[in-house]
Protein backbone atom coordinates (compact mmCIF):
# COMPACT_ATOMS: atom_id res chain seq x y z
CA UNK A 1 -5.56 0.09 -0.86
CA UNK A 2 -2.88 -2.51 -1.10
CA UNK A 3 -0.57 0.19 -2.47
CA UNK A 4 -0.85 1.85 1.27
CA UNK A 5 -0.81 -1.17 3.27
CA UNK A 6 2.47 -2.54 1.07
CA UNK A 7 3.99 1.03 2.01
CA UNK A 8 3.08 1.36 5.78
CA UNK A 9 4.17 -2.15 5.81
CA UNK A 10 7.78 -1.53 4.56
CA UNK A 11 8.04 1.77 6.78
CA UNK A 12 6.60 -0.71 9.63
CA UNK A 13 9.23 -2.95 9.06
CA UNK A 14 12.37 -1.01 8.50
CA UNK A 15 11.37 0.08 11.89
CA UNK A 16 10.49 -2.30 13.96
CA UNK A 17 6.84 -0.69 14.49
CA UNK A 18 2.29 -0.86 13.75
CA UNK A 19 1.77 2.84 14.19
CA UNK A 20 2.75 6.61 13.37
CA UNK A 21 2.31 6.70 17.27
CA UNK A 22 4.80 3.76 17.83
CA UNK A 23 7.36 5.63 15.81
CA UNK A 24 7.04 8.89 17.29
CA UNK A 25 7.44 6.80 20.99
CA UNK A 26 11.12 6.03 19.83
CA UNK A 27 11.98 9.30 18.62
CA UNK A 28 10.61 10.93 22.52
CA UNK A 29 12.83 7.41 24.08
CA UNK A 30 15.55 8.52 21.84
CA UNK A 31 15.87 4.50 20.18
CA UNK A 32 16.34 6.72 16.98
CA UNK A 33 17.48 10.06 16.41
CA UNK A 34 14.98 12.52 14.99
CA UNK A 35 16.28 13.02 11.62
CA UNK A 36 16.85 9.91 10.67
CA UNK A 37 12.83 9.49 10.85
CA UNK A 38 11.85 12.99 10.11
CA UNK A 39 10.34 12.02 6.40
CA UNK A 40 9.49 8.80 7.32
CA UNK A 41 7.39 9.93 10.07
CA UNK A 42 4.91 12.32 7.67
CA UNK A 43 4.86 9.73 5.03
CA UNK A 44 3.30 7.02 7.46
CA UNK A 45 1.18 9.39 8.99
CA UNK A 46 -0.10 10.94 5.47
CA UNK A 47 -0.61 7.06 4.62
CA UNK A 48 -2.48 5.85 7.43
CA UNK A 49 -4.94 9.07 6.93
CA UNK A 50 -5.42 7.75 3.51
CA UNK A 51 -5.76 4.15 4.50
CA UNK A 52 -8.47 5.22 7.11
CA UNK A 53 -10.00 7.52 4.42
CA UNK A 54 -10.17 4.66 1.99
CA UNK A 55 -11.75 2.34 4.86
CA UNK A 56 -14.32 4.88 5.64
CA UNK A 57 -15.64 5.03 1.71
CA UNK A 58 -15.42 0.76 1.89
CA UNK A 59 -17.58 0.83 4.54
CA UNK A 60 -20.22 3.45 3.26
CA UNK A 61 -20.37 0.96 -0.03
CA UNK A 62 -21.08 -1.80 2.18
């Protein structure tokens, strides 16, 4: 889990956003080009599915 969190928090950082969604918002308002975030943009996406995934089976222990 804090393997996940440590990576969505670096992609978070290097730009400037929470959320897959937030990132996707400045490719559409062009604040970054598409390419430059093309990877980027499956990797946080593929993370946060596996960070909810791993919150759903933390919560099913409780």
């Amino acid at each position: 889990m804090r393997l996940v969190e440590s990576q969505l928090l670096k992609l978070a950082q290097e730009y400037g956003v929470q959320t897959v969604v937030e990132l996707d918002e400045l490719v559409q308002n062009g604040h970054i080009h598409e390419a430059e975030a093309f990877e980027d943009y499956f990797e946080s996406d593929h993370l946060e599915a596996e960070r909810d995934a791993l919150l759903e089976s933390l919560g099913e222990l409780a």
